[in-house]
N, C-alpha and C. Protein backbone atom coordinates (compact mmCIF):
# COMPACT_ATOMS: atom_id res chain seq x y z
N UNK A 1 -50.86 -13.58 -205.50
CA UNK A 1 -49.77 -14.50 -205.17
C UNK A 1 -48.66 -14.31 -206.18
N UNK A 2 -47.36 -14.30 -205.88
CA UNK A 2 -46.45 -13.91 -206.56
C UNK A 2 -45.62 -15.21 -207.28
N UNK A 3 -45.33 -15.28 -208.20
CA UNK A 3 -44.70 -16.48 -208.80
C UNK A 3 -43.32 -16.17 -209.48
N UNK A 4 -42.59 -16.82 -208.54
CA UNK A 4 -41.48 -16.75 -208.41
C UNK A 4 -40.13 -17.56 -209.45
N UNK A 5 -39.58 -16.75 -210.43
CA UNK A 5 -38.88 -17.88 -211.14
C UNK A 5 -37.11 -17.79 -210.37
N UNK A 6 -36.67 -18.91 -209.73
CA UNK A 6 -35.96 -19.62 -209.80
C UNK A 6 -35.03 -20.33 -210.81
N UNK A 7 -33.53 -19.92 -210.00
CA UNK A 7 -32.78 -20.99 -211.18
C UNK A 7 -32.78 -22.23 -210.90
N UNK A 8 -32.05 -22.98 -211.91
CA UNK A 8 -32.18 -24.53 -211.13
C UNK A 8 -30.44 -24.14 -210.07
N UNK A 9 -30.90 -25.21 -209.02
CA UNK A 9 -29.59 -25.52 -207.72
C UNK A 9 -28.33 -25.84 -208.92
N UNK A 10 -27.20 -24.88 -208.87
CA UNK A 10 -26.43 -25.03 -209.08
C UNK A 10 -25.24 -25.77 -207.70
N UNK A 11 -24.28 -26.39 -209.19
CA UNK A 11 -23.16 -27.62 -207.45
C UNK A 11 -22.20 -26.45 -207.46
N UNK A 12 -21.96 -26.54 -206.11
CA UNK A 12 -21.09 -25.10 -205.50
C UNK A 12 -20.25 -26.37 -204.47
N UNK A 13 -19.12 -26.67 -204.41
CA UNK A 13 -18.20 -27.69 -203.62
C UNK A 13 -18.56 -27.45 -202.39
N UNK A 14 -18.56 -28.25 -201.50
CA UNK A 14 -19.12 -28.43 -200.17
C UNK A 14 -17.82 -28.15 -199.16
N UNK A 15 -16.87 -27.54 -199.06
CA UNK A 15 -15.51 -27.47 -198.15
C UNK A 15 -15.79 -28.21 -196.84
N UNK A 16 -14.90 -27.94 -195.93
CA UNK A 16 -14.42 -28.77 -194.81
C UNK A 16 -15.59 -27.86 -193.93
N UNK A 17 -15.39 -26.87 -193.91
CA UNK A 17 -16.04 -25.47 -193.06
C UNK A 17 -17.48 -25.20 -192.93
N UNK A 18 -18.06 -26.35 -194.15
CA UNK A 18 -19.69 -26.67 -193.79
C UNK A 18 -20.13 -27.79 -193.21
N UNK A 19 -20.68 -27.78 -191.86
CA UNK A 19 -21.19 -28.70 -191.20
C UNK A 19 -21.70 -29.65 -191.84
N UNK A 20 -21.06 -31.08 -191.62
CA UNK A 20 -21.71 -32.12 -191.71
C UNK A 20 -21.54 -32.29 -193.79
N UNK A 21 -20.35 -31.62 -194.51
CA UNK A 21 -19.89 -32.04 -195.45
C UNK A 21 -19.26 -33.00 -195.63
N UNK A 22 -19.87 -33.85 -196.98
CA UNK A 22 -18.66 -35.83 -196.93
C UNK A 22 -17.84 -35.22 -197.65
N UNK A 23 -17.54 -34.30 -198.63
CA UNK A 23 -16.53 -34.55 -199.10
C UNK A 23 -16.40 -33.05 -200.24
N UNK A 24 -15.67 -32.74 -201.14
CA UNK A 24 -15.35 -31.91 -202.11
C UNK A 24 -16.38 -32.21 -203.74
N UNK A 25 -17.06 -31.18 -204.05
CA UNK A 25 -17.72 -30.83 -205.33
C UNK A 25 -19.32 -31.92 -205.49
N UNK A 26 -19.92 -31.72 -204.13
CA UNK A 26 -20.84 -32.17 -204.21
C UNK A 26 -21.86 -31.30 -204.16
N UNK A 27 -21.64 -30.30 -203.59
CA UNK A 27 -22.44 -29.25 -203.67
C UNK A 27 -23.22 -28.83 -202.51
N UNK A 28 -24.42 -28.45 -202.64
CA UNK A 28 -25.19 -27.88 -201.26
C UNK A 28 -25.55 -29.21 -200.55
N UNK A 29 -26.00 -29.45 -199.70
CA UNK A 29 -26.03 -31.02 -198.87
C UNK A 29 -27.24 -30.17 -198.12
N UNK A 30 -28.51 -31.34 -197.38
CA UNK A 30 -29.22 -30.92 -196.05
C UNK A 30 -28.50 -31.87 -195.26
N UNK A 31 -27.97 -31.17 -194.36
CA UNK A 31 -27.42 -31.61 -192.87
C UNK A 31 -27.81 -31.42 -191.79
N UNK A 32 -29.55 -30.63 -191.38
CA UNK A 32 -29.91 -30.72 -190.15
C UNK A 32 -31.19 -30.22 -190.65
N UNK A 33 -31.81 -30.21 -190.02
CA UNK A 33 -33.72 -29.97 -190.15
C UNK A 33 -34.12 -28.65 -188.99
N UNK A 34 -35.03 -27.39 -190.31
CA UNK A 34 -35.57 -26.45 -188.98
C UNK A 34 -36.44 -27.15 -188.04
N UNK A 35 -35.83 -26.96 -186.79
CA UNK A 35 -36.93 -27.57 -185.91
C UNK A 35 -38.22 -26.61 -185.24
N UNK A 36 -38.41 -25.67 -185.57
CA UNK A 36 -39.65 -25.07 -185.07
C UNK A 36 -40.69 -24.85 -185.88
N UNK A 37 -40.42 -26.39 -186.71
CA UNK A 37 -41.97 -26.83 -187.30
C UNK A 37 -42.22 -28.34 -186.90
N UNK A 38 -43.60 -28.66 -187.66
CA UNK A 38 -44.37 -29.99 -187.34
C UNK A 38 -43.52 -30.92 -188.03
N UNK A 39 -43.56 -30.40 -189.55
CA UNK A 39 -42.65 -31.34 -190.76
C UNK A 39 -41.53 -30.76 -190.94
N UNK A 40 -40.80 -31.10 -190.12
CA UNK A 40 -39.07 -30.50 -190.19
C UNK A 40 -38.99 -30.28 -191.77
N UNK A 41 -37.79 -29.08 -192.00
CA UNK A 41 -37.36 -28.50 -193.31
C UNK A 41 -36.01 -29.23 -193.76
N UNK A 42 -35.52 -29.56 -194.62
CA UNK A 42 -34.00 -30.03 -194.56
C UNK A 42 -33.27 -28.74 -195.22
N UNK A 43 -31.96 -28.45 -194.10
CA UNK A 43 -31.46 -27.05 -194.42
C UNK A 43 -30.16 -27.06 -195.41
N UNK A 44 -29.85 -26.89 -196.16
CA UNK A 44 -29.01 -27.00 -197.31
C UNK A 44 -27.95 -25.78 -196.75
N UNK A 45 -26.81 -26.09 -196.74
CA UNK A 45 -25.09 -25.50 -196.47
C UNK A 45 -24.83 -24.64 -197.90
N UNK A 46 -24.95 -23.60 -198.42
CA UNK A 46 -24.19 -22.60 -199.04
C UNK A 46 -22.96 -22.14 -198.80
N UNK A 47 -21.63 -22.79 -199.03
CA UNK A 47 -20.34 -21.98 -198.92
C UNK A 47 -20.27 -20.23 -199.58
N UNK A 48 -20.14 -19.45 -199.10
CA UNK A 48 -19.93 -18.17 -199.21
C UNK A 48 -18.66 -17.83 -199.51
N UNK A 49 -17.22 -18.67 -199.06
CA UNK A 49 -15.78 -18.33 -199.31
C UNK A 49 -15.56 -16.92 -198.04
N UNK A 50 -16.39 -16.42 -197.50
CA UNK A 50 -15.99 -15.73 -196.65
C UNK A 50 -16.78 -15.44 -195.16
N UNK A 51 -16.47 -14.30 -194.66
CA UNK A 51 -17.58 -14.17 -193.82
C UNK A 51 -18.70 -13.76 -193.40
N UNK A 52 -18.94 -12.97 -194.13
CA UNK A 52 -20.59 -11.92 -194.56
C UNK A 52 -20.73 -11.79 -195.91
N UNK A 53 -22.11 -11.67 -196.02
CA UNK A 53 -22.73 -11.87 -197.18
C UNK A 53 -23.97 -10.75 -197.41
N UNK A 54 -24.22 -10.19 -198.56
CA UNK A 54 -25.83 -9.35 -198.00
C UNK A 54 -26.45 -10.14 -198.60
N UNK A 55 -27.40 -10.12 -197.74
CA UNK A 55 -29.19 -10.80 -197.95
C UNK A 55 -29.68 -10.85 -199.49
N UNK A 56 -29.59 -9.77 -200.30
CA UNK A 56 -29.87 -9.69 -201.46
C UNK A 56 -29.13 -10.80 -202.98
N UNK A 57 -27.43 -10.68 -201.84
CA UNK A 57 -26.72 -11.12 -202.72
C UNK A 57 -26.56 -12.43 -202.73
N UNK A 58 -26.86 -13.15 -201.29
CA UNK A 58 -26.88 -14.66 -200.57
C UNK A 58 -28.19 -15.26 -201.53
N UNK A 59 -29.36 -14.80 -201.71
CA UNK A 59 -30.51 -15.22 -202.62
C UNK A 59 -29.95 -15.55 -203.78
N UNK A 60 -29.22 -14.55 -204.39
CA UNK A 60 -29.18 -14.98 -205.77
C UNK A 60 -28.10 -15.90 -205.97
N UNK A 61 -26.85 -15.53 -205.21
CA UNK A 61 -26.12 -16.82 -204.73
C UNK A 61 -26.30 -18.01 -204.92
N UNK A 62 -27.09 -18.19 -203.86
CA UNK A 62 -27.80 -19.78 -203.82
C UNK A 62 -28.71 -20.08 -204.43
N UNK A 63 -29.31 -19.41 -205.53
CA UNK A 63 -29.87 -19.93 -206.89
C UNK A 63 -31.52 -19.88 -206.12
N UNK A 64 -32.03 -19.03 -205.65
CA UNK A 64 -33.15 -18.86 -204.79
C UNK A 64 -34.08 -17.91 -205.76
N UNK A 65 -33.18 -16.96 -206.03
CA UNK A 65 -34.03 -15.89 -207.26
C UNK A 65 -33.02 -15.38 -208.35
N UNK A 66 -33.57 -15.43 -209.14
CA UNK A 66 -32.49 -15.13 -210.18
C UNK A 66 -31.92 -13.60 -210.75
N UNK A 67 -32.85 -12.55 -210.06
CA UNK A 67 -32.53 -11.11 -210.58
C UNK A 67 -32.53 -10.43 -209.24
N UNK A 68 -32.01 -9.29 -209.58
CA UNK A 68 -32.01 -8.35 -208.39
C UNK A 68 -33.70 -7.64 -208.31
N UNK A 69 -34.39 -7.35 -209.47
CA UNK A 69 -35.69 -7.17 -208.94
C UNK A 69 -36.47 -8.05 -208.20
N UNK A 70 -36.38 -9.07 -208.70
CA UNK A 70 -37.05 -10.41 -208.14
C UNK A 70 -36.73 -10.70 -206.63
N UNK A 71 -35.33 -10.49 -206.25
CA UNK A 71 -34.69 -10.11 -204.78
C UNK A 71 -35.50 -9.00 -203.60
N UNK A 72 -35.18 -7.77 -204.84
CA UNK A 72 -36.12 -6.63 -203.66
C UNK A 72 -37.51 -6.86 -203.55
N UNK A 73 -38.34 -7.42 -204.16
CA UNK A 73 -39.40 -7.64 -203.96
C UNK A 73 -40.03 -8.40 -202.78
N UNK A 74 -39.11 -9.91 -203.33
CA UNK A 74 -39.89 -10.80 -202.35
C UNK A 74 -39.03 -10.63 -201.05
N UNK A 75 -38.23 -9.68 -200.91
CA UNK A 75 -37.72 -9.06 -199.12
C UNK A 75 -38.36 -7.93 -198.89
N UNK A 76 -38.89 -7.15 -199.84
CA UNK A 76 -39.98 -6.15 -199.23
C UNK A 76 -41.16 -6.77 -198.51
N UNK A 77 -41.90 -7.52 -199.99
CA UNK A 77 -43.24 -8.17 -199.35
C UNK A 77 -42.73 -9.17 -198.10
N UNK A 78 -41.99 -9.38 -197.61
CA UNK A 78 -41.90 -10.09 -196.31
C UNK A 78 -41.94 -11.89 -196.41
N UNK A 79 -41.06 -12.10 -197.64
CA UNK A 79 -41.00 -13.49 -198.01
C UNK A 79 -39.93 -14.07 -197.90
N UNK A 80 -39.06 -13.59 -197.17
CA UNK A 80 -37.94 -13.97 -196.40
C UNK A 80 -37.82 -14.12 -195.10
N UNK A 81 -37.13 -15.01 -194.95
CA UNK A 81 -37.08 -14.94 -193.15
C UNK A 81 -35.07 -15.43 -192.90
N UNK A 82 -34.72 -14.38 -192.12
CA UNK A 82 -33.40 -14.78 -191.69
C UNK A 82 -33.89 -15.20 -189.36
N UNK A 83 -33.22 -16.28 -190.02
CA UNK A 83 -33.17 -16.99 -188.42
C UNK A 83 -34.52 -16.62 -188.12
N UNK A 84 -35.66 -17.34 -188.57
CA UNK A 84 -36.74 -17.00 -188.15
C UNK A 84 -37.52 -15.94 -188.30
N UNK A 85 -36.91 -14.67 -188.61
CA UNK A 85 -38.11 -13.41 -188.77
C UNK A 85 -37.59 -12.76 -189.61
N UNK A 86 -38.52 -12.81 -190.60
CA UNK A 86 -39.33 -11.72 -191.41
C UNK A 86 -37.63 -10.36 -191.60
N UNK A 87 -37.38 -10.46 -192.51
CA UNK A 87 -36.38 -8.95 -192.52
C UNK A 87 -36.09 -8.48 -193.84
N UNK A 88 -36.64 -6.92 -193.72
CA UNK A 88 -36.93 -6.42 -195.08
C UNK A 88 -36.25 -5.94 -196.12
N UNK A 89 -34.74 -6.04 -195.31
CA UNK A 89 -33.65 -5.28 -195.67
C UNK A 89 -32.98 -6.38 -196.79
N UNK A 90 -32.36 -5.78 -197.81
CA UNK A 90 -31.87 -6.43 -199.23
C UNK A 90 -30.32 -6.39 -198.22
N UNK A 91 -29.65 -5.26 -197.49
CA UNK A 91 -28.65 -4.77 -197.29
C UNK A 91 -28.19 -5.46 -195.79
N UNK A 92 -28.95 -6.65 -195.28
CA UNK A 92 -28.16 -6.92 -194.09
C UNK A 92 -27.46 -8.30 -194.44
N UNK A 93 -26.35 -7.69 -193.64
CA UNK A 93 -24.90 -8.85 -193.48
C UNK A 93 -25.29 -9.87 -192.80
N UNK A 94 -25.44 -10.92 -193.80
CA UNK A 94 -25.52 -12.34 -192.88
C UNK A 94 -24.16 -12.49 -192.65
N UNK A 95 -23.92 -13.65 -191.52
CA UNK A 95 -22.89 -13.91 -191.12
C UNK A 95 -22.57 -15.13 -191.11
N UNK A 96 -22.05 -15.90 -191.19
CA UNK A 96 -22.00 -17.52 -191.03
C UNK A 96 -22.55 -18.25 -190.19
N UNK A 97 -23.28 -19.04 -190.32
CA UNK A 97 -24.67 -20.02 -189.65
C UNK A 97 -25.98 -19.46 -189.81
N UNK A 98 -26.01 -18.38 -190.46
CA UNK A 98 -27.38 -17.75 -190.15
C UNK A 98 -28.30 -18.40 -191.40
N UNK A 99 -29.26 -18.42 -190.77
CA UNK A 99 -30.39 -19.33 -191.33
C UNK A 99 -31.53 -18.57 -192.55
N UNK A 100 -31.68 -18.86 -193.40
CA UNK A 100 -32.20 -17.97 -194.61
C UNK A 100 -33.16 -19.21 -195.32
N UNK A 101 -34.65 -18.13 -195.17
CA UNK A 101 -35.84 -19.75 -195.70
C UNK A 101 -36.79 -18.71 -196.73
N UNK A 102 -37.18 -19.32 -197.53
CA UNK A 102 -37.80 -18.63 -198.86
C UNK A 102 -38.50 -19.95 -199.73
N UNK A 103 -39.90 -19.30 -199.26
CA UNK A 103 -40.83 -20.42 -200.94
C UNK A 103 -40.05 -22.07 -200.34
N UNK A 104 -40.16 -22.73 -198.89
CA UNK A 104 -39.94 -23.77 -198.57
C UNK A 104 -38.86 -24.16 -198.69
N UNK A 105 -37.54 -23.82 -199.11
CA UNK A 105 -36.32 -24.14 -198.98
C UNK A 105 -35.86 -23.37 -197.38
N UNK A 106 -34.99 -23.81 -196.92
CA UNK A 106 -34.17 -23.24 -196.15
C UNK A 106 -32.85 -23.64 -196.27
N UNK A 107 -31.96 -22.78 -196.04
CA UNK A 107 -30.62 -22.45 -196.48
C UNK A 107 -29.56 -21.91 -195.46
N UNK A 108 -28.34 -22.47 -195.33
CA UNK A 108 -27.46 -21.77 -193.96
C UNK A 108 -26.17 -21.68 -194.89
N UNK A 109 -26.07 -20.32 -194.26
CA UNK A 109 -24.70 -19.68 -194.55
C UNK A 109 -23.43 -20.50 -193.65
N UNK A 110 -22.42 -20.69 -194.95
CA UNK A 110 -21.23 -20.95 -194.27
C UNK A 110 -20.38 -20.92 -195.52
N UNK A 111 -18.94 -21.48 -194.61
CA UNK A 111 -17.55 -21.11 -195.37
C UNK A 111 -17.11 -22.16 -196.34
């Protein structure tokens, strides 16, 4: 089992352009729950400032893993999931809304 160090959630301002934001410099917010579980997840809004992001770089971003080894790893071993499945690639372009879950957080890309 792999043990994963994490930074702590840094506040990243919440803009107009993330669903279901109250207001400026509050940071990541959960604003909707994955529903294709028993115990819904609460999904936390990451502003990106643009419109694609790579997978590798969105992790460390959002304070999920803190190094780039620590990144390729747990997307090799298959401990990522974008929008539901499993994807091994460090190098794919998320796009805005897309859904990113790791070690019980889940996380959505936006502006």
């Amino acid at each position: 089992m792999h043990h994963w160090r994490s930074r702590a959630t840094r506040l990243i301002p919440a803009p107009d352009a993330c669903p279901g934001s109250l207001g400026q410099g509050s940071g990541p917010r959960p604003v909707g729950y994955h529903s294709g579980m028993s115990n819904p997840t609460p999904i936390d809004d990451v502003p990106i400032g643009g419109e694609a992001i790579r997978l590798g770089q969105f992790l460390k971003f959002a304070g999920l893993l803190d190094s780039g080894g620590n990144v390729k790893e747990a997307i090799i071993d298959g401990y990522v999931t974008v929008n539901g499945e499993v994807d091994r690639r460090r190098g794919r372009q998320l796009q805005l809304g897309d859904i990113v879950t790791f070690e019980g957080r889940t996380i959505r890309v936006c502006r």
